[in-house]
Protein backbone atom coordinates (compact mmCIF):
# COMPACT_ATOMS: atom_id res chain seq x y z
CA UNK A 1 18.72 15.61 43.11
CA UNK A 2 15.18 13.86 43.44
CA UNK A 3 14.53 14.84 39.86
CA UNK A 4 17.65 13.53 38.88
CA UNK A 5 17.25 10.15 40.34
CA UNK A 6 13.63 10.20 39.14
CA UNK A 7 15.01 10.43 35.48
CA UNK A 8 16.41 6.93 34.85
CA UNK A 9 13.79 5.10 36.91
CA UNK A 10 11.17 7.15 34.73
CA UNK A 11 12.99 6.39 31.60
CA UNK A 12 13.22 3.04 32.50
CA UNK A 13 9.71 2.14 33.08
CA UNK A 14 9.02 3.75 29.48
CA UNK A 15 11.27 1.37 27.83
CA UNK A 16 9.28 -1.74 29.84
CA UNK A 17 6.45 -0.11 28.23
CA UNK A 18 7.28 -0.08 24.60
CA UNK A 19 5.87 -2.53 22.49
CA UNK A 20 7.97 -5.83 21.20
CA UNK A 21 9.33 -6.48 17.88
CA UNK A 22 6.04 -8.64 16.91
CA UNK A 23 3.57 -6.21 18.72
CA UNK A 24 4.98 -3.47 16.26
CA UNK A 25 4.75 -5.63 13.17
CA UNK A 26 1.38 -7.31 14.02
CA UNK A 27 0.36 -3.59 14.44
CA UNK A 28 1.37 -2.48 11.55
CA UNK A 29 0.20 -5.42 9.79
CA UNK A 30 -3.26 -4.62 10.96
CA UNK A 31 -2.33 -0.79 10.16
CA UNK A 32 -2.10 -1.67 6.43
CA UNK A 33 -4.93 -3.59 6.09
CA UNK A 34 -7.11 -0.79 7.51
CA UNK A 35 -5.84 1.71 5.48
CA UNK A 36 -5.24 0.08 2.31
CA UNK A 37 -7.45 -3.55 2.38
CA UNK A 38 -10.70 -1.49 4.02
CA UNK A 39 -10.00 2.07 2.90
CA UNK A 40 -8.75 1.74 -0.46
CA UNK A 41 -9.51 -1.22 -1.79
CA UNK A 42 -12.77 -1.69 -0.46
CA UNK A 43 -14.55 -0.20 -3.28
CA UNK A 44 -13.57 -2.85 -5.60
CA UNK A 45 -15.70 -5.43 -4.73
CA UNK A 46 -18.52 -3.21 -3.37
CA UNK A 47 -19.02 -0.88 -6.92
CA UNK A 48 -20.85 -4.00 -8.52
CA UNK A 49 -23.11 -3.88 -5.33
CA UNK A 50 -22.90 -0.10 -5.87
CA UNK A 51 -23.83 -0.34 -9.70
CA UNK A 52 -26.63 -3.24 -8.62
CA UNK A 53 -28.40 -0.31 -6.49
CA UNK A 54 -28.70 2.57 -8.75
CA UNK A 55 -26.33 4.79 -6.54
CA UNK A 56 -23.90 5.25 -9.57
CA UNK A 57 -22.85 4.52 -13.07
CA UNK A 58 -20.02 3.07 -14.54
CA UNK A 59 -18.53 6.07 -15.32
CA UNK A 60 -19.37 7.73 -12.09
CA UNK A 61 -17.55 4.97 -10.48
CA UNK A 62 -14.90 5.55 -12.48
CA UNK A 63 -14.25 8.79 -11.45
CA UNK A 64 -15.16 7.45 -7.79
CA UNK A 65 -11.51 5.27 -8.62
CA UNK A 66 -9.84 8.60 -9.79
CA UNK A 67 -10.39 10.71 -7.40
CA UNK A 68 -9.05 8.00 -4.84
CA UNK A 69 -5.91 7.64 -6.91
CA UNK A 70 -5.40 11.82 -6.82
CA UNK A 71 -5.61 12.09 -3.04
CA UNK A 72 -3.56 8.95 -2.99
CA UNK A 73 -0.97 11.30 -5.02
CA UNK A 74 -1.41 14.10 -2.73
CA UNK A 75 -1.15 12.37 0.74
CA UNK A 76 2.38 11.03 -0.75
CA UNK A 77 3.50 14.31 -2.32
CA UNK A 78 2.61 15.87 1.21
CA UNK A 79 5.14 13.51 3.02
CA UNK A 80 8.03 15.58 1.48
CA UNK A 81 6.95 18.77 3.21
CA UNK A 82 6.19 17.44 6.16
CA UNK A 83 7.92 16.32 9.16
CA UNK A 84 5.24 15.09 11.99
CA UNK A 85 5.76 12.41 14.51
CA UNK A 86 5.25 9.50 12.43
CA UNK A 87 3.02 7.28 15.15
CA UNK A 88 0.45 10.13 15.38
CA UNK A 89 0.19 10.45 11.78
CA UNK A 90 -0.60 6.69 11.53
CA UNK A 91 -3.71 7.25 14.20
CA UNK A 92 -4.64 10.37 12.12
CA UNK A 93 -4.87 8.49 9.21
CA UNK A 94 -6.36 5.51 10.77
CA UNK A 95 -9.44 7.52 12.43
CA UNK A 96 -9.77 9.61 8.99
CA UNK A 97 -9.98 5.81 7.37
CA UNK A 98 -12.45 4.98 9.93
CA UNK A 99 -14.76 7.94 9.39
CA UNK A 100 -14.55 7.98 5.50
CA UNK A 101 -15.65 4.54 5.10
CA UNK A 102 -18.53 4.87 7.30
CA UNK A 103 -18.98 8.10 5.54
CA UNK A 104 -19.83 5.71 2.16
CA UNK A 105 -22.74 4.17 3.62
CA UNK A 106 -24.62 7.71 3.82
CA UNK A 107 -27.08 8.99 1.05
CA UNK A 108 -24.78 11.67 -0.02
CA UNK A 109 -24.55 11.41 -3.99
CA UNK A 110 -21.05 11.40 -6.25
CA UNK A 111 -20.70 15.08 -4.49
CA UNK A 112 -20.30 13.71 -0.99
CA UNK A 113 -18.76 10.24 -2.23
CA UNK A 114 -16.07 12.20 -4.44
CA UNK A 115 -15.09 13.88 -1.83
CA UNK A 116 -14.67 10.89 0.79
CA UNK A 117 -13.04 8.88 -1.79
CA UNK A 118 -10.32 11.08 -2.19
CA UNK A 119 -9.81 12.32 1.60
CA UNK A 120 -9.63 8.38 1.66
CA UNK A 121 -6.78 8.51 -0.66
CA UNK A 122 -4.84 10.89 1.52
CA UNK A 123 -5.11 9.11 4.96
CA UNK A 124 -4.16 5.65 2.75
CA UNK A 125 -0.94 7.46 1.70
CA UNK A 126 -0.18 9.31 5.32
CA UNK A 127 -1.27 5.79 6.99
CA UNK A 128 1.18 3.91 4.49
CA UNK A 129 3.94 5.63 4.43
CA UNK A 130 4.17 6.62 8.31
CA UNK A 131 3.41 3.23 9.02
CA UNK A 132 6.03 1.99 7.10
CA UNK A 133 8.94 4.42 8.41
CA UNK A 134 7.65 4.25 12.13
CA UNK A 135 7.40 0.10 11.95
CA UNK A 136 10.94 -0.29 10.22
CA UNK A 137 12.59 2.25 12.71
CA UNK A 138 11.11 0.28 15.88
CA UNK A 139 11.93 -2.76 14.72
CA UNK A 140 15.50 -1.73 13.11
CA UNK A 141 16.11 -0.20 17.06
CA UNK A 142 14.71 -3.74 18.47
CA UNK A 143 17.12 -5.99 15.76
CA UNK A 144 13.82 -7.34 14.17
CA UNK A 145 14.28 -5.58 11.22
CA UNK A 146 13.65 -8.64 8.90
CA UNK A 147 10.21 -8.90 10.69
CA UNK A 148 9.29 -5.59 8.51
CA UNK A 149 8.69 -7.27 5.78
CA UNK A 150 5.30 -8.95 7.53
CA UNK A 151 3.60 -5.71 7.89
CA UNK A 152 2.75 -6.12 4.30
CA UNK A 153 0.95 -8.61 4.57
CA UNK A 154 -1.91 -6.76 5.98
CA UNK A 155 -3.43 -4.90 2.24
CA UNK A 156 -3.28 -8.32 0.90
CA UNK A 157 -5.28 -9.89 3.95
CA UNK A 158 -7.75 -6.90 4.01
CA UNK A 159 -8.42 -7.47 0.33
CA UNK A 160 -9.31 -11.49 1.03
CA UNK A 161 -11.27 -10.31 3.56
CA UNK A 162 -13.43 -7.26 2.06
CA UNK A 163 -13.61 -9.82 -1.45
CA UNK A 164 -14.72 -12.68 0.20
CA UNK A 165 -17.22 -10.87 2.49
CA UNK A 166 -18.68 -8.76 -0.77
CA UNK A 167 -19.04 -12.18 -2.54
CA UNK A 168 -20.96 -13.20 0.64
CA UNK A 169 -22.91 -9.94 0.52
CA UNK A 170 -24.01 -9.93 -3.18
CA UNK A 171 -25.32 -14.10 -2.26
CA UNK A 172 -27.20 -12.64 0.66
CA UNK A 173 -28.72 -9.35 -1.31
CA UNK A 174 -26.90 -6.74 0.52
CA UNK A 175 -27.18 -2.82 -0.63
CA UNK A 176 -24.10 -1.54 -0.93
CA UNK A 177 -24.35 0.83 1.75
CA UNK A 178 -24.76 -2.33 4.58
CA UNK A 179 -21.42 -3.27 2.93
CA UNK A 180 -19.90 0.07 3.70
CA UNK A 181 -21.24 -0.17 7.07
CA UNK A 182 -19.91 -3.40 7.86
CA UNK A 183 -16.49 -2.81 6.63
CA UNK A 184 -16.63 0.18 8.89
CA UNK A 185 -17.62 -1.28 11.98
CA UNK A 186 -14.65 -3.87 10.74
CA UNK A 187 -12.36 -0.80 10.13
CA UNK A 188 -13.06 0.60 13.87
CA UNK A 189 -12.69 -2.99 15.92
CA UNK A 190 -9.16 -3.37 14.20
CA UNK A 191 -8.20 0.42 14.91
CA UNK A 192 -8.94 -0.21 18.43
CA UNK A 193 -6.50 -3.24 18.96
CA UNK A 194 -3.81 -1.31 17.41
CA UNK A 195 -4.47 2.14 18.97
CA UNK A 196 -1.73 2.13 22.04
CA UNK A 197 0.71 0.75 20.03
CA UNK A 198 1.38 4.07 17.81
CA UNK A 199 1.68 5.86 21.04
CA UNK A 200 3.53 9.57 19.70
CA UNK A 201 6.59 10.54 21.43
CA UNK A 202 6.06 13.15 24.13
CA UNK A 203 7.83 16.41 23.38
CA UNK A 204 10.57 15.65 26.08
CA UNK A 205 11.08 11.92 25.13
CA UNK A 206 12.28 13.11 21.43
CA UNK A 207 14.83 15.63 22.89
CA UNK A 208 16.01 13.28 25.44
CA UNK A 209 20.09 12.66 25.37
CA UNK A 210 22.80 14.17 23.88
CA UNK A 211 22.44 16.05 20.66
CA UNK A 212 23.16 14.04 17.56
CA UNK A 213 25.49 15.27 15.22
CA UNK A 214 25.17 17.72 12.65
CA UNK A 215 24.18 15.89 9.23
CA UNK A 216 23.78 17.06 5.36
CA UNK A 217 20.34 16.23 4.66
CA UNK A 218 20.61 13.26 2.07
CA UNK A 219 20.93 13.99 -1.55
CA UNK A 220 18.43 12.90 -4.27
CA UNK A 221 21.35 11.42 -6.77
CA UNK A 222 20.53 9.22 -9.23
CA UNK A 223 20.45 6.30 -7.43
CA UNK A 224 17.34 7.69 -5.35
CA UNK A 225 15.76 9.29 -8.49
CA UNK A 226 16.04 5.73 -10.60
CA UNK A 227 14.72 3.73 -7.53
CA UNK A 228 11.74 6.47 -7.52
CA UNK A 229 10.73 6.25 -11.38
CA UNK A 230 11.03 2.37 -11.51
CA UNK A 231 8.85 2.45 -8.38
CA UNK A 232 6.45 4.46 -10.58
CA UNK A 233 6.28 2.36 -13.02
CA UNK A 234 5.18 -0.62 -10.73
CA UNK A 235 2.08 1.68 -9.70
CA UNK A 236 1.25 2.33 -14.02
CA UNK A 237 1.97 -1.92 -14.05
CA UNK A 238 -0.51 -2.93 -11.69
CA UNK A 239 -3.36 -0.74 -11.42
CA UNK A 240 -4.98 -1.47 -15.19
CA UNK A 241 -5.33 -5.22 -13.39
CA UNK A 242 -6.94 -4.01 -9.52
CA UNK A 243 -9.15 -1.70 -11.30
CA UNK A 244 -10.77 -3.71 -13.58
CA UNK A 245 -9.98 -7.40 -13.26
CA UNK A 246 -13.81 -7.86 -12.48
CA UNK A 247 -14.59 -6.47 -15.57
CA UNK A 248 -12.29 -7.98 -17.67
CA UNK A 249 -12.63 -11.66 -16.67
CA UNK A 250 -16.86 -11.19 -17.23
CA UNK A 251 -16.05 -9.42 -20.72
CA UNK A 252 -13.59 -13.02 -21.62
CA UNK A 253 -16.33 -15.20 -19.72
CA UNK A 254 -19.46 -14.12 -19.43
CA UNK A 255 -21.61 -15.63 -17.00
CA UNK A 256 -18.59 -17.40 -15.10
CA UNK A 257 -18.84 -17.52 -11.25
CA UNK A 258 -15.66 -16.68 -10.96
CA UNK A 259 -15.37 -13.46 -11.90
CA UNK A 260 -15.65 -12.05 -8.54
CA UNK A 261 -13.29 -14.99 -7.13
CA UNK A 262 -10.22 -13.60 -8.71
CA UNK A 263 -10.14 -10.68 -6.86
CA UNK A 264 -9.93 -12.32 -3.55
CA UNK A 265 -7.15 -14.86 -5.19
CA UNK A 266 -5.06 -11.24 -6.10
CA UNK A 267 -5.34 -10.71 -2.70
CA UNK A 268 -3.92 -13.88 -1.38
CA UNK A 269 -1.26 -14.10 -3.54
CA UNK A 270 -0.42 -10.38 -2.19
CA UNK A 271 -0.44 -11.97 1.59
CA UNK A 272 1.84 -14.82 0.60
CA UNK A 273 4.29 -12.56 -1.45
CA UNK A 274 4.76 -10.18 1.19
CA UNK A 275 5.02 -12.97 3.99
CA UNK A 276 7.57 -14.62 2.42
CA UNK A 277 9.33 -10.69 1.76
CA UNK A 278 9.32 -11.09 4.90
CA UNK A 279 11.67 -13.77 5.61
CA UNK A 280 14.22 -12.72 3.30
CA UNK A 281 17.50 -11.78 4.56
CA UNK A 282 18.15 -7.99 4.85
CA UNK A 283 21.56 -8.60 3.35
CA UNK A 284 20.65 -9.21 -0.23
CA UNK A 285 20.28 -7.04 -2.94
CA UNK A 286 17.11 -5.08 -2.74
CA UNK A 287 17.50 -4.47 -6.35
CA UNK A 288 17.87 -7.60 -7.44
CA UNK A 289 14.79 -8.35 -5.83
CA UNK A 290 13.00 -6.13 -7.66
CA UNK A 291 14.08 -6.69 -10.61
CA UNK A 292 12.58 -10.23 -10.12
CA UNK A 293 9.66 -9.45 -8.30
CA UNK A 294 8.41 -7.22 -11.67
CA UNK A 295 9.68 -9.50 -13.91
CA UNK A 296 6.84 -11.98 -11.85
CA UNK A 297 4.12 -9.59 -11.64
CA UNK A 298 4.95 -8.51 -15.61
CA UNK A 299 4.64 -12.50 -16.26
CA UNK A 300 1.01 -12.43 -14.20
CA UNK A 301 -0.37 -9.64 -16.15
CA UNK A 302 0.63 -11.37 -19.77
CA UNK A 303 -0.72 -14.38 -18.70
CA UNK A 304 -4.39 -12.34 -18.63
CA UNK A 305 -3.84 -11.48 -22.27
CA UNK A 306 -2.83 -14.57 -24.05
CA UNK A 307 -4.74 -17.07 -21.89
CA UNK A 308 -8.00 -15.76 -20.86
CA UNK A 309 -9.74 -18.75 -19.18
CA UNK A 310 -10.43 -19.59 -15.73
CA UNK A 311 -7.54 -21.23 -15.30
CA UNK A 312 -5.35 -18.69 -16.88
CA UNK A 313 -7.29 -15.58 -14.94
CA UNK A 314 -6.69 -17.39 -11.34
CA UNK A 315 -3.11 -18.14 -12.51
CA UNK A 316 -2.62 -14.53 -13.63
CA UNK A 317 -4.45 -13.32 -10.33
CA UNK A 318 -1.98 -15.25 -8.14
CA UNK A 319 1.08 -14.48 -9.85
CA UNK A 320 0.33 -10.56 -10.28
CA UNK A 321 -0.84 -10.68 -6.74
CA UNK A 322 2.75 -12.35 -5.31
CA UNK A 323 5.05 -9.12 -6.22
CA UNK A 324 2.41 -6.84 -5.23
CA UNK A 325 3.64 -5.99 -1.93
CA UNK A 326 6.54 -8.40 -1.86
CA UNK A 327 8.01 -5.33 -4.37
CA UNK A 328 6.44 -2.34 -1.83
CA UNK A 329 8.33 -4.19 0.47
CA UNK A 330 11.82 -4.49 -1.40
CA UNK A 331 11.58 -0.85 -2.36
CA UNK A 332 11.06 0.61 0.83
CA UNK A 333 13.79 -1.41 2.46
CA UNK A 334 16.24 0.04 -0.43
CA UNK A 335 14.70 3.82 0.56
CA UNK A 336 16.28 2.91 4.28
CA UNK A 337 19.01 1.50 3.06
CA UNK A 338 19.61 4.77 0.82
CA UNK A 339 18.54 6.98 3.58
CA UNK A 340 18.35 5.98 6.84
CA UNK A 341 16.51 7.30 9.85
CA UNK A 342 15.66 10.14 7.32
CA UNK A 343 14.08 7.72 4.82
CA UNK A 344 10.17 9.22 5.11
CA UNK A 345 11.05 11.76 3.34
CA UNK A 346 11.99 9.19 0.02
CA UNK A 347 9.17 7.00 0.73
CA UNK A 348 7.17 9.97 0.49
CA UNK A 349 8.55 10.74 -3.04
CA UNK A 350 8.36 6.96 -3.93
CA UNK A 351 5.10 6.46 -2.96
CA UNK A 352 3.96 10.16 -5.02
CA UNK A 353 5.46 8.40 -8.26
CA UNK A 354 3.70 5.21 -7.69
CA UNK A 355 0.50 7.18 -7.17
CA UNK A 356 0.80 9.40 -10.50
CA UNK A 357 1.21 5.54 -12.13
CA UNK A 358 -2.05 5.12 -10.94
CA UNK A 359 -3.70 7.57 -12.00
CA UNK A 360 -2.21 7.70 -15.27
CA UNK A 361 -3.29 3.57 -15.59
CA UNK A 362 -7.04 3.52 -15.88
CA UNK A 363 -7.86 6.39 -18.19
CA UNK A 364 -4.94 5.51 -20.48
CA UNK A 365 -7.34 1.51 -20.42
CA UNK A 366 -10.37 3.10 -20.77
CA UNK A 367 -9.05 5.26 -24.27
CA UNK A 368 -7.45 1.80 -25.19
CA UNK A 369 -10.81 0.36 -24.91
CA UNK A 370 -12.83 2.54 -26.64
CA UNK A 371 -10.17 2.19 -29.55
CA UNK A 372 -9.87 -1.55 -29.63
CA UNK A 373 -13.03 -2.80 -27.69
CA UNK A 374 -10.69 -5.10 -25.14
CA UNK A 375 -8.33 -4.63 -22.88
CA UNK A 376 -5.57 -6.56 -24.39
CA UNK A 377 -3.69 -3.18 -25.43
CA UNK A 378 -3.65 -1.67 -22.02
CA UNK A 379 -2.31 -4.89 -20.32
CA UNK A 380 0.35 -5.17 -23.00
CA UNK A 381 1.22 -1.58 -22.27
CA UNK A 382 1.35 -2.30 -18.33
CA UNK A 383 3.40 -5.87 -19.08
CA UNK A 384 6.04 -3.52 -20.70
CA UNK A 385 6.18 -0.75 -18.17
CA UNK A 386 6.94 -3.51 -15.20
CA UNK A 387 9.42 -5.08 -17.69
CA UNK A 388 10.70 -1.51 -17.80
CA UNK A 389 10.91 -1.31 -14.27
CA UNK A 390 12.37 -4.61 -13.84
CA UNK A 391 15.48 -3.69 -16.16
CA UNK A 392 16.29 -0.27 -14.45
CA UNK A 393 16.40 -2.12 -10.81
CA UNK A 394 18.74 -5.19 -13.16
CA UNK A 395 20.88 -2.60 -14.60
CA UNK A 396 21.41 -0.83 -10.92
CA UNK A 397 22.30 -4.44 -9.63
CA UNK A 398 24.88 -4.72 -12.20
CA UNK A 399 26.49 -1.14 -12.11
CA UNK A 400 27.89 -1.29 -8.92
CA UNK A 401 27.41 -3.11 -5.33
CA UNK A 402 24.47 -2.02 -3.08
CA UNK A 403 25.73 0.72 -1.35
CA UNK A 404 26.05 0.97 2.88
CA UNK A 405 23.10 1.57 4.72
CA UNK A 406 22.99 4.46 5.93
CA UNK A 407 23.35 6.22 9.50
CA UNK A 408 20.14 5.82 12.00
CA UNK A 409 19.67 9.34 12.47
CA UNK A 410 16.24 10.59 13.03
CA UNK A 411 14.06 12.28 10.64
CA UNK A 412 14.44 16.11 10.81
C-alpha cells in the first residue's frame, strides 16, 4: 500500500519537473546550432584560415567536405535501424560534437582530420534527427507544437555566429586551429545549458501505464517515398551554394570584401526563414509549403548565375538562405503528420536522401568546373533539381487533400 500511494505523488513530482514548451524549443534551438552551426558548418569559414596556414590544400579540403557529407549519410541511414531513447541520443551526439571539434584544433594531419570530420557527420545526423523527433513529441504532448518550427532556427544562428567570428579571426591573424578551439570552448558552454533538458526516460517511466494498442508499423507508400526523394533533391539544390559560395563570389569579384560576408548573410536568412516556419499554422498544407519554399531557394540560387555582383550575391545569399530550414522544417512536420509518434524512423530515411544529395553536389561542381572553368553549370543544374523538387511537393498538393495526422503512438 505505501508503494502504491508513493506512485502518483512520485509521478507527480516528475511531471513538475519536465521542462516547458519554450525550455524544449530553446533547447533544441541551441541543440541545432551545436550540431549543425558549430559541428558542421564550422569548417566553412575556417578552411580559408585552414588553407592560409599550410595545414591543407584545396583539394584536401575538399575531401575534408566529403567525408563530412558521408558520415552525414551514415548517421541518417543508421536512424532506420535503430530505435534508442531519442533524448540520450541527442547528448551522445552533442558530447561527440563537442569532442570532434576540439579534436580539429590538434596537429593530427588529413588522417586524423578525415576521420573527425566524418564522425562529425554522424553525431550532426543522430543530433538532428533525434532532436527533431524528441522536440516535436514534447511539444506536440505540451500543445506547443507550432513552437517546433523555432528549433530551426538554431543552424542558421550558429552559422552567423561561427561566420562572423571567422571574419573577426582572419582581421585579427588567427591560425586556424585557435578558431577550432574557440568554437569548441563555444560548442561546450552551449552543451552545458541544454544538458538537463534531454534528460532520457528511465526504464520504468517508458513502461509506465497501460499497454498501448497493437499497431502495423507504418507503410512506406508512395506518399512517404515522394516526400523522401523531393527531400533529396533539396540536399543536391543547396549544397553546390554552402560549399563553395566563398569561392565563387572571389572567382566573379576578385578582391571584394565581401566575399566572406555572404556566408554569414546565408546564415541569417536561414534564422529568419525558419523563425517565421515557425509561426505558421500547423493546419496548412505542408506540401504546399514546400513547394514554395524550393521554388524560393531555386529563385536564390539563379539569381548567383545571371547577376553576379555584390548586390546580386547578398540577394542570392538571403533568398537561398530563407527556405533553408524553413523547408527542413515543413518536411519534417509532413514526416509526423505521415507517421506519427513513429516518425524517426522517416526522418531518418529523409534525412539519408538529403545527405546522398550532398554528397553527390560538390564533385558533380567540381567536374562541371574543370569542363567549363565556372560554376554557372552546376548552379543551373542545382536551380533545376529544387524546381524538381518543388513540382513533386505541387503535384502531391494537387492530387489529393493532406491526409490525417497520424496516431501519437510511440516509436517502437
Amino acid at each position: 500500500m505505501g508503494g502504491a500511494d508513493h506512485q502518483p505523488g512520485g509521478a507527480s513530482a516528475a511531471a513538475r519537473t519536465q521542462p516547458g514548451a519554450w525550455a524544449v524549443a530553446l533547447a533544441g534551438l541551441v541543440a541545432l546550432g551545436v550540431a549543425m552551426g558549430i559541428g558542421r558548418f564550422a569548417f566553412t569559414p575556417l578552411l580559408p584560415m585552414m588553407l592560409h596556414d599550410g595545414a591543407v590544400t584545396l583539394g584536401e579540403g575538399g575531401w575534408l567536405a566529403t567525408l563530412n557529407y558521408l558520415g552525414y549519410f551514415a548517421g541518417a541511414a543508421a536512424c532506420l535501424f535503430m530505435h534508442p531513447d531519442p533524448a540520450r541520443m541527442v547528448r551522445y551526439g552533442l558530447a561527440a560534437t563537442v569532442l570532434l571539434t576540439l579534436g580539429m584544433a590538434a596537429p593530427g594531419g588529413m588522417a586524423a582530420w578525415g576521420l573527425w570530420r566524418a564522425a562529425a557527420g554522424v553525431a550532426s545526423a543522430l543530433t538532428m534527427v533525434y532532436t527533431t523527433a524528441w522536440c516535436m513529441h514534447r511539444l506536440a504532448e505540451l500543445g506547443r507544437a507550432p513552437l517546433g518550427g523555432l528549433i530551426f532556427c538554431g543552424p542558421g544562428i550558429g552559422i552567423v555566429v561561427t561566420g562572423v567570428s571567422a571574419f573577426a579571426m582572419v582581421g585579427a591573424g588567427w591560425r586556424a586551429s585557435w578558431g577550432w578551439l574557440a568554437f569548441g570552448a563555444l560548442a561546450v558552454a552551449l552543451v552545458g545549458m541544454v544538458w538537463q533538458v534531454f534528460r532520457p526516460a528511465s526504464r520504468g517511466a517508458r513502461h509506465e501505464g497501460p499497454a498501448a494498442p497493437a499497431r502495423a508499423a507504418p507503410r512506406l507508400d508512395r506518399e512517404t517515398w515522394l516526400l523522401t526523394l523531393a527531400y533529396g533533391l533539396a540536399g543536391f539544390g543547396y549544397i553546390i551554394t554552402a560549399t563553395f559560395l566563398p569561392v565563387i563570389a572571389r572567382q566573379a569579384m576578385p578582391g571584394s570584401l565581401w566575399a566572406d560576408l555572404f556566408w554569414p548573410i546565408f546564415g541569417a536568412g536561414v534564422t529568419i526563414g525558419a523563425f517565421a516556419a515557425s509561426k505558421v499554422s500547423t493546419g496548412r498544407d505542408n506540401r504546399r509549403l514546400l513547394a514554395f519554399t524550393y521554388a524560393m531557394q531555386a529563385i536564390g540560387v539563379a539569381i548567383a548565375v545571371v547577376w553576379p555582383t555584390v548586390a546580386g550575391f547578398a540577394l542570392s545569399s538571403l533568398l537561398a538562405g530563407l527556405p533553408f530550414n524553413a523547408l527542413v522544417a515543413f518536411a519534417m512536420r509532413e514526416a509526423r503528420r505521415l507517421w506519427g509518434g513513429q516518425a524517426q524512423r522517416l526522418m531518418g530515411l529523409m534525412t539519408a536522401s538529403y545527405g546522398l544529395g550532398q554528397i553527390v553536389g560538390p564533385p558533380l561542381a567540381t567536374a562541371l568546373v574543370a569542363r567549363s572553368g565556372g560554376f554557372a553549370a552546376s548552379l543551373c543544374c542545382a536551380v533545376a533539381a529544387l524546381l524538381l523538387g518543388g513540382a513533386i511537393f505541387a503535384w502531391m498538393g494537387r492530387a489529393g487533400p493532406a491526409p490525417a495526422p497520424a496516431r501519437e503512438t510511440p516509436a517502437a
